[in-house]
PDB file of N, CA and C in Angstrom:
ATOM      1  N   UNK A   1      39.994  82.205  16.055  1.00  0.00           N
ATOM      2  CA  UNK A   1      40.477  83.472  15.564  1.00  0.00           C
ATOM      3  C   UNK A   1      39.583  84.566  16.131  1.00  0.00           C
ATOM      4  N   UNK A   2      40.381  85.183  17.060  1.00  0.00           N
ATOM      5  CA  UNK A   2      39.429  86.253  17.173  1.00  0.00           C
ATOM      6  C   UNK A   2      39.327  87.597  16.710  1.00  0.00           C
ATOM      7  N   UNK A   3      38.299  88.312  16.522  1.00  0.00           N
ATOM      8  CA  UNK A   3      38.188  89.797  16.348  1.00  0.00           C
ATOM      9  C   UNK A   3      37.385  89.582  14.967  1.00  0.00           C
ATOM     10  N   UNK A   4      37.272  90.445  13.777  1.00  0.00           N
ATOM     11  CA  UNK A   4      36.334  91.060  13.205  1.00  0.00           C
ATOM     12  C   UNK A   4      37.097  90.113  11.924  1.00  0.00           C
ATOM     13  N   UNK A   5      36.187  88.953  11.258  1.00  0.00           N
ATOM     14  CA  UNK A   5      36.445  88.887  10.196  1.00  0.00           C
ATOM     15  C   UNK A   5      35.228  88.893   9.176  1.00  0.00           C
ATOM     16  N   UNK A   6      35.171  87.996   8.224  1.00  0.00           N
ATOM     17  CA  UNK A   6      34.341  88.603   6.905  1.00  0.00           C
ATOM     18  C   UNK A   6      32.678  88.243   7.432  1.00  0.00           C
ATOM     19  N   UNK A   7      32.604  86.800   8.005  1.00  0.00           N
ATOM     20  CA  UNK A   7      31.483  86.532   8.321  1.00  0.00           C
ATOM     21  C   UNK A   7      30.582  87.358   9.556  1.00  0.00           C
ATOM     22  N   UNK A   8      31.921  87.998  11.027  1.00  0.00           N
ATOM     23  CA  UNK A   8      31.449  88.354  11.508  1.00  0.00           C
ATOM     24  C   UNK A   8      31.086  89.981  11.077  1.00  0.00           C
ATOM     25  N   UNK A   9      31.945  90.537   9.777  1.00  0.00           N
ATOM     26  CA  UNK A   9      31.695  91.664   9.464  1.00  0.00           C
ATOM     27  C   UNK A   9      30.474  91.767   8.605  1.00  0.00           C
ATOM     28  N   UNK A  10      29.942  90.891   7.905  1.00  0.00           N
ATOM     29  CA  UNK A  10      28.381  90.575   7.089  1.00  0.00           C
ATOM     30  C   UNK A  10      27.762  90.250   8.319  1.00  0.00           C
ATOM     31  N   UNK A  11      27.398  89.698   9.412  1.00  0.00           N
ATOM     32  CA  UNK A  11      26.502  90.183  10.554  1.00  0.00           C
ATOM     33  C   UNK A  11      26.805  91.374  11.181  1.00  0.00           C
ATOM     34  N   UNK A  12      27.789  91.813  11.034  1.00  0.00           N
ATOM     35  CA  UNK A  12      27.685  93.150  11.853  1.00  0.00           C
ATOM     36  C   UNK A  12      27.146  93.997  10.745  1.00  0.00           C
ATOM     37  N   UNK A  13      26.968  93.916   9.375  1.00  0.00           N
ATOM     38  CA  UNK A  13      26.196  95.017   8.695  1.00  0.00           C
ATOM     39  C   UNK A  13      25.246  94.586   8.263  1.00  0.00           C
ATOM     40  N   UNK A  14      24.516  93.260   8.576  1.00  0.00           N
ATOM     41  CA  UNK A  14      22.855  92.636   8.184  1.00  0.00           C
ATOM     42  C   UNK A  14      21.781  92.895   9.524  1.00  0.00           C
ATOM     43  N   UNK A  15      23.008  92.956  10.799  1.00  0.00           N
ATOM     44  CA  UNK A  15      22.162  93.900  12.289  1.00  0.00           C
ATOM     45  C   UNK A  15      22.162  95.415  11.928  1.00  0.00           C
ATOM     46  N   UNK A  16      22.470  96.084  11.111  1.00  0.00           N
ATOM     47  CA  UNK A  16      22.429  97.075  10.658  1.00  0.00           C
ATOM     48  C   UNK A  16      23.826  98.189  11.440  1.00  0.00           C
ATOM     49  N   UNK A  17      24.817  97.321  12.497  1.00  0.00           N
ATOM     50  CA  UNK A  17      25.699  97.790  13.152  1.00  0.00           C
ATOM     51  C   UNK A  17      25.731  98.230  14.647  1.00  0.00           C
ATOM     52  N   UNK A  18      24.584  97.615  15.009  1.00  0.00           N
ATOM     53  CA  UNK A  18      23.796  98.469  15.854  1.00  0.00           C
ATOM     54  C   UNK A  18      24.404  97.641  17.213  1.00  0.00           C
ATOM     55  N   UNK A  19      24.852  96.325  17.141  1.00  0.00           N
ATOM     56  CA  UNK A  19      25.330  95.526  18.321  1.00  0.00           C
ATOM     57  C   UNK A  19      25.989  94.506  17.638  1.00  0.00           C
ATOM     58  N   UNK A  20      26.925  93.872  18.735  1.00  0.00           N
ATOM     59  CA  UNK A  20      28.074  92.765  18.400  1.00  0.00           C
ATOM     60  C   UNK A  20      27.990  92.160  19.700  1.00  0.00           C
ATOM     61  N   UNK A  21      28.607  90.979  18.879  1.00  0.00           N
ATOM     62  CA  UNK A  21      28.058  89.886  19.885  1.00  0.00           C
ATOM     63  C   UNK A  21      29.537  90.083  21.336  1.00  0.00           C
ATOM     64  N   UNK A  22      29.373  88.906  21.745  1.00  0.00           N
ATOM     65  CA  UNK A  22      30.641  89.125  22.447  1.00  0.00           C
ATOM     66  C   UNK A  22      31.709  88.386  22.106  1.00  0.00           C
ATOM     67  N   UNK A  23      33.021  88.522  22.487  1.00  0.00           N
ATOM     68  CA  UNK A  23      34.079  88.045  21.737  1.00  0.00           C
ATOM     69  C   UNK A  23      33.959  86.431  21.684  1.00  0.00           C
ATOM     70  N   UNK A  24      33.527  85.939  22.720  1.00  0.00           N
ATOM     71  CA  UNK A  24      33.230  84.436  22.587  1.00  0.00           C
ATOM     72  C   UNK A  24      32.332  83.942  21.553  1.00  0.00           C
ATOM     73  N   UNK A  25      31.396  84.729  21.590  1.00  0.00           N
ATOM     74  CA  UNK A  25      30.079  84.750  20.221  1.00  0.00           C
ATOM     75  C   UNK A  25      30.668  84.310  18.813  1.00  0.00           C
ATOM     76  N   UNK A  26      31.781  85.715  18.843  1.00  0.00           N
ATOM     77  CA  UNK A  26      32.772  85.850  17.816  1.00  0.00           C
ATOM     78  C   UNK A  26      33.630  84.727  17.080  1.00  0.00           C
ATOM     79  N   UNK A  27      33.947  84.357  18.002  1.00  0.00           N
ATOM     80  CA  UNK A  27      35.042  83.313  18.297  1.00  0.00           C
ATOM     81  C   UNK A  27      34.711  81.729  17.810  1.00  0.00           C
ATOM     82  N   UNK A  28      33.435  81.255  18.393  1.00  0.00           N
ATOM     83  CA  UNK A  28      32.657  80.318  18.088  1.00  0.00           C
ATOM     84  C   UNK A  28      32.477  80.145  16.802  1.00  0.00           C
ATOM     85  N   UNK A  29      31.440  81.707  16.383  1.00  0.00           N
ATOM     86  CA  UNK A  29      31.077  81.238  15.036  1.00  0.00           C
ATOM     87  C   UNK A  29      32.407  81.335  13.975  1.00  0.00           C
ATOM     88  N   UNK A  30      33.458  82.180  14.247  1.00  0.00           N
ATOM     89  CA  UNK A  30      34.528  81.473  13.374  1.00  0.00           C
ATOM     90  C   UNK A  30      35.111  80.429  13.014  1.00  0.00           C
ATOM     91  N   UNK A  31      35.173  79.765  14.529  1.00  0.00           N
ATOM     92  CA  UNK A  31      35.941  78.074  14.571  1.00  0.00           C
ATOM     93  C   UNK A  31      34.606  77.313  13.530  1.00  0.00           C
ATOM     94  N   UNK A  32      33.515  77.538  14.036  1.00  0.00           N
ATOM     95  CA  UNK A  32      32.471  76.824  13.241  1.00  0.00           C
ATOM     96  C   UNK A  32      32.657  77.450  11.712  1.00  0.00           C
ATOM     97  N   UNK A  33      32.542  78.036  10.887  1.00  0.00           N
ATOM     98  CA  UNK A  33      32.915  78.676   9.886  1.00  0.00           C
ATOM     99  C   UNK A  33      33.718  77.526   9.500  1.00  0.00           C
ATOM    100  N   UNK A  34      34.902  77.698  10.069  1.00  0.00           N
ATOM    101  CA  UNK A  34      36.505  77.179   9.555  1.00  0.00           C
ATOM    102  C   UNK A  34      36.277  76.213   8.902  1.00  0.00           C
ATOM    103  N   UNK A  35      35.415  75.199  10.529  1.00  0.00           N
ATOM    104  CA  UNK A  35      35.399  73.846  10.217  1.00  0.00           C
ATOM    105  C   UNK A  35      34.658  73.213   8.896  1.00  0.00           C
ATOM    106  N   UNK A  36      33.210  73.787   8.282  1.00  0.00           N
ATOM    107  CA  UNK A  36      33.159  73.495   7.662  1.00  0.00           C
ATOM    108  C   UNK A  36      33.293  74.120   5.813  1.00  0.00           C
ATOM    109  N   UNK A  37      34.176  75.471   5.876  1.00  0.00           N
ATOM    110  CA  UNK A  37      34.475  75.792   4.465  1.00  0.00           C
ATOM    111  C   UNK A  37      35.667  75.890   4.543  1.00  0.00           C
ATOM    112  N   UNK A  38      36.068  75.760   3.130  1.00  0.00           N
ATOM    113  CA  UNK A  38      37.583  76.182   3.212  1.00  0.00           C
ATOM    114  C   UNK A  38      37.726  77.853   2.972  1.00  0.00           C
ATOM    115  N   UNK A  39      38.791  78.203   3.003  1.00  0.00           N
ATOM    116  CA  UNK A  39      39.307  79.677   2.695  1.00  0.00           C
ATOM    117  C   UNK A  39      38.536  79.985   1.421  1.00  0.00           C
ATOM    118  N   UNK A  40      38.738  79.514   0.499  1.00  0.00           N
ATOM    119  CA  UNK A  40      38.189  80.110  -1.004  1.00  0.00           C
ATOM    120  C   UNK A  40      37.137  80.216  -1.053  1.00  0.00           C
ATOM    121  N   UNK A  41      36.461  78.912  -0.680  1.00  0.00           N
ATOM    122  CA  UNK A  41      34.986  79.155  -0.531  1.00  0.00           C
ATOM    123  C   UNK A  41      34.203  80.134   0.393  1.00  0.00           C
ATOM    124  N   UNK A  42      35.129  80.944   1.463  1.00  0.00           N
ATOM    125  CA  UNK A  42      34.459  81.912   2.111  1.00  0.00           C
ATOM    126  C   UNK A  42      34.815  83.186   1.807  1.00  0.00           C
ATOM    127  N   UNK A  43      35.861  83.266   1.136  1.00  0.00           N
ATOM    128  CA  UNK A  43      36.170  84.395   0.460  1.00  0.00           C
ATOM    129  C   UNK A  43      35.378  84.369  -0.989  1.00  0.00           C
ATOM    130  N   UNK A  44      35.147  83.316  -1.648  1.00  0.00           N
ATOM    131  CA  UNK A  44      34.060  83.779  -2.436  1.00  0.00           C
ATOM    132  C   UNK A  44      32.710  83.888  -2.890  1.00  0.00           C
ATOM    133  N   UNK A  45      32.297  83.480  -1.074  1.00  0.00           N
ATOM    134  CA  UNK A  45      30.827  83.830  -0.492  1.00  0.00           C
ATOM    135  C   UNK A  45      31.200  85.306  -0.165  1.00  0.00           C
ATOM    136  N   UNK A  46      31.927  85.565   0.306  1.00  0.00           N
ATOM    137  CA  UNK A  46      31.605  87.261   1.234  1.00  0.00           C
ATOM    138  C   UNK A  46      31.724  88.045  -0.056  1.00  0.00           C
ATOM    139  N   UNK A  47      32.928  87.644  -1.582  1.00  0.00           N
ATOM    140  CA  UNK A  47      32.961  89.116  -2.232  1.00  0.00           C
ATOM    141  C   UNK A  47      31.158  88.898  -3.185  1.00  0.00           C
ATOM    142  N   UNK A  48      30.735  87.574  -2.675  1.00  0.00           N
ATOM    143  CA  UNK A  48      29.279  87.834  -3.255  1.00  0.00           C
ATOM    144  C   UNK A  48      28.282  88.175  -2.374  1.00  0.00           C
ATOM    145  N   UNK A  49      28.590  88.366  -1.081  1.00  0.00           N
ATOM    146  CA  UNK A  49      27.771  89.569  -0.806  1.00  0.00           C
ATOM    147  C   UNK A  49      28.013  90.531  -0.646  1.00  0.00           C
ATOM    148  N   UNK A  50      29.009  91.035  -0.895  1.00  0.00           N
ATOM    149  CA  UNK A  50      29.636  92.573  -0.753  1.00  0.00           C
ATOM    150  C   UNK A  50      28.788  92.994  -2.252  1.00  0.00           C
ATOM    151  N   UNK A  51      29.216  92.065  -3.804  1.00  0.00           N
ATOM    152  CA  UNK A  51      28.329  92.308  -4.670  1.00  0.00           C
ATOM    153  C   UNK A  51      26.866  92.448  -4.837  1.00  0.00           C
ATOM    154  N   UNK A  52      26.273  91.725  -4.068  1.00  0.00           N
ATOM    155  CA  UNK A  52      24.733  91.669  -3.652  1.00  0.00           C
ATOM    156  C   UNK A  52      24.539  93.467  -3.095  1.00  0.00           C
ATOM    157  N   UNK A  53      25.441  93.707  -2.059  1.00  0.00           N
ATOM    158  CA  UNK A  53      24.874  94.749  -0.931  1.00  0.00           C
ATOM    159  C   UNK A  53      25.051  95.785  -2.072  1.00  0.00           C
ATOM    160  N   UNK A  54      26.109  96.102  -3.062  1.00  0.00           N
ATOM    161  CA  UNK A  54      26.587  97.208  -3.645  1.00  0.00           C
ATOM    162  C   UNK A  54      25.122  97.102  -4.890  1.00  0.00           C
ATOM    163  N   UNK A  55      24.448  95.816  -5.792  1.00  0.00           N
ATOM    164  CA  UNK A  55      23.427  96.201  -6.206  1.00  0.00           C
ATOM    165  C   UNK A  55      22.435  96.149  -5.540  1.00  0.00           C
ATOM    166  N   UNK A  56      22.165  96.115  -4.393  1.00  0.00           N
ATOM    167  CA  UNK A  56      20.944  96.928  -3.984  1.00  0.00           C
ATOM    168  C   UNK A  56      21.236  97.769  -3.580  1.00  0.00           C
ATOM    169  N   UNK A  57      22.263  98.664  -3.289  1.00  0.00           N
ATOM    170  CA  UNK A  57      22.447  99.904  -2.638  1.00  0.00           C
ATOM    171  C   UNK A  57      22.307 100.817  -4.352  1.00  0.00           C
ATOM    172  N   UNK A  58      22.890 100.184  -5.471  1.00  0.00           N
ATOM    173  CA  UNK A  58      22.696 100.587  -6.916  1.00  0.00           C
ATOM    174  C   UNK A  58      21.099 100.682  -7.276  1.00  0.00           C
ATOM    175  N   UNK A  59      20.477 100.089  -6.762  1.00  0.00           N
ATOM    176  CA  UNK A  59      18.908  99.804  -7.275  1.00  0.00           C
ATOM    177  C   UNK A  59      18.105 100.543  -6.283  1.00  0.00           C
ATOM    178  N   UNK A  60      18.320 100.947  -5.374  1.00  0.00           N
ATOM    179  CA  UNK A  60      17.724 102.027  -3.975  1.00  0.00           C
ATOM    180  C   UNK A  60      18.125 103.269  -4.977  1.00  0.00           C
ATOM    181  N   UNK A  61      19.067 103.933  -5.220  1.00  0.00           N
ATOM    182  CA  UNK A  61      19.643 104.817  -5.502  1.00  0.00           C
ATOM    183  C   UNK A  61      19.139 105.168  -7.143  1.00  0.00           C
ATOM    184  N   UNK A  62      19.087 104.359  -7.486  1.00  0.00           N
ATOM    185  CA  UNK A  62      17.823 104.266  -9.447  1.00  0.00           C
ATOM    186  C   UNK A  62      16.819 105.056  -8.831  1.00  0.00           C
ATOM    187  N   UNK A  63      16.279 104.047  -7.895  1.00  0.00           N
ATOM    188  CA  UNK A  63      14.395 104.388  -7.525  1.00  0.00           C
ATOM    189  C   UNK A  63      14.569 105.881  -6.720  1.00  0.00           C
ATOM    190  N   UNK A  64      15.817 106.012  -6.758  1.00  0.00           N
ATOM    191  CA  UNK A  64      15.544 107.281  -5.706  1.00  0.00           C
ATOM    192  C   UNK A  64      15.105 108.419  -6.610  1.00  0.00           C
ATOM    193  N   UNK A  65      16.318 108.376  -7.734  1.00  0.00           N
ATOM    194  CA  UNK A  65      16.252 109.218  -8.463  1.00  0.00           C
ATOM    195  C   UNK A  65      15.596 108.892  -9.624  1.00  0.00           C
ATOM    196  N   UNK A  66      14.809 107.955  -9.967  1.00  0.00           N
ATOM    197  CA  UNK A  66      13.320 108.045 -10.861  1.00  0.00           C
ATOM    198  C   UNK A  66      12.281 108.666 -10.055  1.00  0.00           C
ATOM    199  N   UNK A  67      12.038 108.776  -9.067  1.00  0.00           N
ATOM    200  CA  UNK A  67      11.399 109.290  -8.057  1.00  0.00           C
ATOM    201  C   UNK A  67      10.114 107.936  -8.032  1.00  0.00           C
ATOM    202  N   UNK A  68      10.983 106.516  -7.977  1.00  0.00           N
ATOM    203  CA  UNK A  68       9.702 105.253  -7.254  1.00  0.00           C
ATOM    204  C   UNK A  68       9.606 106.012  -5.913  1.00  0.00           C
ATOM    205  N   UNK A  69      10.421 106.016  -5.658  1.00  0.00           N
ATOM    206  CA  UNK A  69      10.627 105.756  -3.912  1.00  0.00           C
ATOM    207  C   UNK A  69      10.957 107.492  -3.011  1.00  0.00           C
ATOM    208  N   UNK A  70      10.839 107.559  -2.180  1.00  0.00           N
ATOM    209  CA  UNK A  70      11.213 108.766  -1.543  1.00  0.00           C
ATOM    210  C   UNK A  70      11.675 108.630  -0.200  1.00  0.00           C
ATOM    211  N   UNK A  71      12.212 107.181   0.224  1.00  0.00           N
ATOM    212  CA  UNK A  71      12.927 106.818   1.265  1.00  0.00           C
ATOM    213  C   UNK A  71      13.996 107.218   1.595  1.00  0.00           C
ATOM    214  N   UNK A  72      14.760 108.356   1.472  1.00  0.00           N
ATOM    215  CA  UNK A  72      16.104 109.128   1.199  1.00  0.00           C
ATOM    216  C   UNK A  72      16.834 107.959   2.720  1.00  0.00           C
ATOM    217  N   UNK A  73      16.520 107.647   3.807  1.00  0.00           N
ATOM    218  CA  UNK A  73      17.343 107.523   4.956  1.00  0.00           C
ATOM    219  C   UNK A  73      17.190 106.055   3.871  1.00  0.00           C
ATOM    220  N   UNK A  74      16.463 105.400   3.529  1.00  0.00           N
ATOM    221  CA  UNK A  74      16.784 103.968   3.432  1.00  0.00           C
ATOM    222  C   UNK A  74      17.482 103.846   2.362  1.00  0.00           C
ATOM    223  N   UNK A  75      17.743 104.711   1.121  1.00  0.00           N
ATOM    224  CA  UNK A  75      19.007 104.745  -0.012  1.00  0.00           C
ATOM    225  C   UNK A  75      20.246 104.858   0.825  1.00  0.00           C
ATOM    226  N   UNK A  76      20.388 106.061   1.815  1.00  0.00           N
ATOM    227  CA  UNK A  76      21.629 106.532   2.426  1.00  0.00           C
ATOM    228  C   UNK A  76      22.294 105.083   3.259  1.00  0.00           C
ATOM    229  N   UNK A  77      21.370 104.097   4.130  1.00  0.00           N
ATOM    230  CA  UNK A  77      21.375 103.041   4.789  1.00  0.00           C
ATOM    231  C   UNK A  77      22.015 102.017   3.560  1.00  0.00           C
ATOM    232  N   UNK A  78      21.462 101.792   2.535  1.00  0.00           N
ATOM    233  CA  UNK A  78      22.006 100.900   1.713  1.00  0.00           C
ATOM    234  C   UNK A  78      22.968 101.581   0.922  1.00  0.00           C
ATOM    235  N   UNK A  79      23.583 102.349   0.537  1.00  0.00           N
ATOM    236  CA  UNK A  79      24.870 102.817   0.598  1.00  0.00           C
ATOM    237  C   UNK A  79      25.424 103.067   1.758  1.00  0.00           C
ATOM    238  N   UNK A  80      25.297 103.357   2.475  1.00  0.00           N
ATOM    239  CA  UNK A  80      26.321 102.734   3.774  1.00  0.00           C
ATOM    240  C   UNK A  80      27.046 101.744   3.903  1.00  0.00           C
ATOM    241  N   UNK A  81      25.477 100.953   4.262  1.00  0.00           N
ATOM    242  CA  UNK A  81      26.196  99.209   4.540  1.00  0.00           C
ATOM    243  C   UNK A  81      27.007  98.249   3.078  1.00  0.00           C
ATOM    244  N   UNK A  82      26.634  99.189   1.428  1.00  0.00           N
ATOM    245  CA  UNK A  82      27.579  98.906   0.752  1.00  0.00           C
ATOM    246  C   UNK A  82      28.987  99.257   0.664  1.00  0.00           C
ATOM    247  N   UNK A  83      29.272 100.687   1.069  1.00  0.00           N
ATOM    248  CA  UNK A  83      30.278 101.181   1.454  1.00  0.00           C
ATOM    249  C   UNK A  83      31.533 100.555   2.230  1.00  0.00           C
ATOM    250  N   UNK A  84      30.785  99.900   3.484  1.00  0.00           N
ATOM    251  CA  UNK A  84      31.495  99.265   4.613  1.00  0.00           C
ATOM    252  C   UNK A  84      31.503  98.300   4.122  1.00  0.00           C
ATOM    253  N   UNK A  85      31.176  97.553   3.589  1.00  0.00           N
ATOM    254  CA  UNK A  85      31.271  95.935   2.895  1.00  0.00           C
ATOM    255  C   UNK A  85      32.522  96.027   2.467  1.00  0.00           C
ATOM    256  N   UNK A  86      32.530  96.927   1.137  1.00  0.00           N
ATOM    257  CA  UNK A  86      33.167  97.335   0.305  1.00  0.00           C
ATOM    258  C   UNK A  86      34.612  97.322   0.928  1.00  0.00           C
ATOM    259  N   UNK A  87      34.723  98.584   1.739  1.00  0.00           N
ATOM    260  CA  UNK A  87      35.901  98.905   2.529  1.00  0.00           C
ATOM    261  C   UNK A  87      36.811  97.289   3.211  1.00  0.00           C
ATOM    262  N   UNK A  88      35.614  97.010   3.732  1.00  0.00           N
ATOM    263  CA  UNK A  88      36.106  95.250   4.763  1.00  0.00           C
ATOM    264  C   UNK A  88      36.475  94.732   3.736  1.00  0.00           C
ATOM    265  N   UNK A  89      36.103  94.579   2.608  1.00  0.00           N
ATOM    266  CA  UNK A  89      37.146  93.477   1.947  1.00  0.00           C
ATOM    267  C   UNK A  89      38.122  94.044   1.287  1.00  0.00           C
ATOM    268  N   UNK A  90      38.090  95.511   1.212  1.00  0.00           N
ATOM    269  CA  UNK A  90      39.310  96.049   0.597  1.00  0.00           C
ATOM    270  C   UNK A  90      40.672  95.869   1.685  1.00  0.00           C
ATOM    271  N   UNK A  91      40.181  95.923   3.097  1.00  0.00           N
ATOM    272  CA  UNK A  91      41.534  95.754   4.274  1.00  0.00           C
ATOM    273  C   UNK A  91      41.545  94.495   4.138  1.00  0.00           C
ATOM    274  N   UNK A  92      40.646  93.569   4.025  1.00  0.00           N
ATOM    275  CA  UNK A  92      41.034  92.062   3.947  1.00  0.00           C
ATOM    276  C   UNK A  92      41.866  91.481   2.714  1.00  0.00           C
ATOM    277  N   UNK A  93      41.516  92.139   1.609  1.00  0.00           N
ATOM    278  CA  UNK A  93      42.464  91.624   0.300  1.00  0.00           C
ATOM    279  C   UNK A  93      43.762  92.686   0.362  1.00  0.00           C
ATOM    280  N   UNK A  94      43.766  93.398   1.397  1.00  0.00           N
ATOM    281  CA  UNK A  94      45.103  94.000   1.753  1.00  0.00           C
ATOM    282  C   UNK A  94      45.969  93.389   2.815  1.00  0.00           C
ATOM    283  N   UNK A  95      45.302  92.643   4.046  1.00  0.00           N
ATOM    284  CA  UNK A  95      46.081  91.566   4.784  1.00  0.00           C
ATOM    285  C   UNK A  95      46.588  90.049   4.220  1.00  0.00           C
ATOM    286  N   UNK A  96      45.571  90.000   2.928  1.00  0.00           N
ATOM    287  CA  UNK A  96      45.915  88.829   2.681  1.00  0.00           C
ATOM    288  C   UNK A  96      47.203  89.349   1.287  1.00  0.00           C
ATOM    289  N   UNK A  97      47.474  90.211   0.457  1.00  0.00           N
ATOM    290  CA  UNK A  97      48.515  90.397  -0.254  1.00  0.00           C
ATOM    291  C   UNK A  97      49.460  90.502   0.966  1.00  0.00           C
ATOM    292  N   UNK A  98      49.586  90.942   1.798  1.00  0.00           N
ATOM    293  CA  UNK A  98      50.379  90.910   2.853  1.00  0.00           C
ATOM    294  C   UNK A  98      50.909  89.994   3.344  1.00  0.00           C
ATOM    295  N   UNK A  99      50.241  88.666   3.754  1.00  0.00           N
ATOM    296  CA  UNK A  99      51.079  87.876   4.025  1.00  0.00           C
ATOM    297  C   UNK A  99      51.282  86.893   3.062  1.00  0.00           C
ATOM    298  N   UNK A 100      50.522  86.695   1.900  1.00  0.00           N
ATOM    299  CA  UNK A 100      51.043  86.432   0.876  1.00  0.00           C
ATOM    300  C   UNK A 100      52.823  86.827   0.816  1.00  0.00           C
ATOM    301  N   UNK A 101      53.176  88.174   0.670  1.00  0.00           N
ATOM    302  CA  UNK A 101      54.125  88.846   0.267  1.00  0.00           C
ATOM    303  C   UNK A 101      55.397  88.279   1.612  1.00  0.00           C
ATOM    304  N   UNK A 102      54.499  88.387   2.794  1.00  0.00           N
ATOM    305  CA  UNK A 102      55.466  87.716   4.050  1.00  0.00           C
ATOM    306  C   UNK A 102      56.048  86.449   3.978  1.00  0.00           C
ATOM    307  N   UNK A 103      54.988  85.594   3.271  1.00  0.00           N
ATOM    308  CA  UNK A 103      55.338  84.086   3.428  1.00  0.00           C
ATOM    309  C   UNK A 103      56.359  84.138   1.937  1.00  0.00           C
ATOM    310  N   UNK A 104      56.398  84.668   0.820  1.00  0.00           N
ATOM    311  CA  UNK A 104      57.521  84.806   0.061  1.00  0.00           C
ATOM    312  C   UNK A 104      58.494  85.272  -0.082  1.00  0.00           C
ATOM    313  N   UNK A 105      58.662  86.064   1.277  1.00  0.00           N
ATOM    314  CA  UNK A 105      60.159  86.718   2.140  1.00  0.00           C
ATOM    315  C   UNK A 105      61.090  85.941   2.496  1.00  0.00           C
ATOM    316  N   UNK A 106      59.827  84.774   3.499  1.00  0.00           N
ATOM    317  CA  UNK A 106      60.579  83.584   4.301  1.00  0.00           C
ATOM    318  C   UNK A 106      61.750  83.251   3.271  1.00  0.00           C
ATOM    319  N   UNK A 107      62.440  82.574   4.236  1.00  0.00           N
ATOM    320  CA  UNK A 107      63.654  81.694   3.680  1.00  0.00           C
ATOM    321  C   UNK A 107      63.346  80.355   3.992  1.00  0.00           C
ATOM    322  N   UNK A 108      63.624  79.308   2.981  1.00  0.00           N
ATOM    323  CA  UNK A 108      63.565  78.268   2.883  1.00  0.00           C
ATOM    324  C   UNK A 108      64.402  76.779   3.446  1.00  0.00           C
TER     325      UNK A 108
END
């Protein structure tokens, strides 16, 4: 499968976005993925790190404003990369009601 899915979208925001591999890169580590989880189980690894990224981007954003911390670019960075998490699985649980909805069109 190629192009941008959940695993390669949690490395593209744990490199901080900064580079991607190449489509073969891509490609590989999906088939490998496949082979050893099933669907559920990787869909409910990624919405737990999308949950992970959103409380620490929640716990940057405390310390910001207790005044622990005064890292303003590294709160803005971890709301970011929660943001985009966020977003990726919102288009992904939108392709998958989708063909959900396709495959109950079919005719039998």
């Amino acid at each position: 499968m190629d192009g941008l899915n959940i695993s390669n979208a949690n490395r593209f925001i744990e490199a901080g976005g900064t580079r991607v591999g190449s489509a073969a890169d891509l490609n590989q580590t999906a088939q490998t993925n496949e082979a050893g989880k099933s669907f559920a189980d990787t869909l409910t690894e990624a919405i737990g790190q999308v949950n992970e990224l959103q409380k620490e981007s929640d716990v940057k954003a405390q310390e910001l404003a207790t005044g622990k911390t005064d890292d303003v670019a590294g709160v803005m960075l971890a709301a970011e990369k929660a943001d985009i998490a966020l977003r990726t699985m919102v288009q992904v649980r939108n392709k998958i009601i989708d063909a959900y909805q396709e495959i109950m069109r079919m005719q039998v």
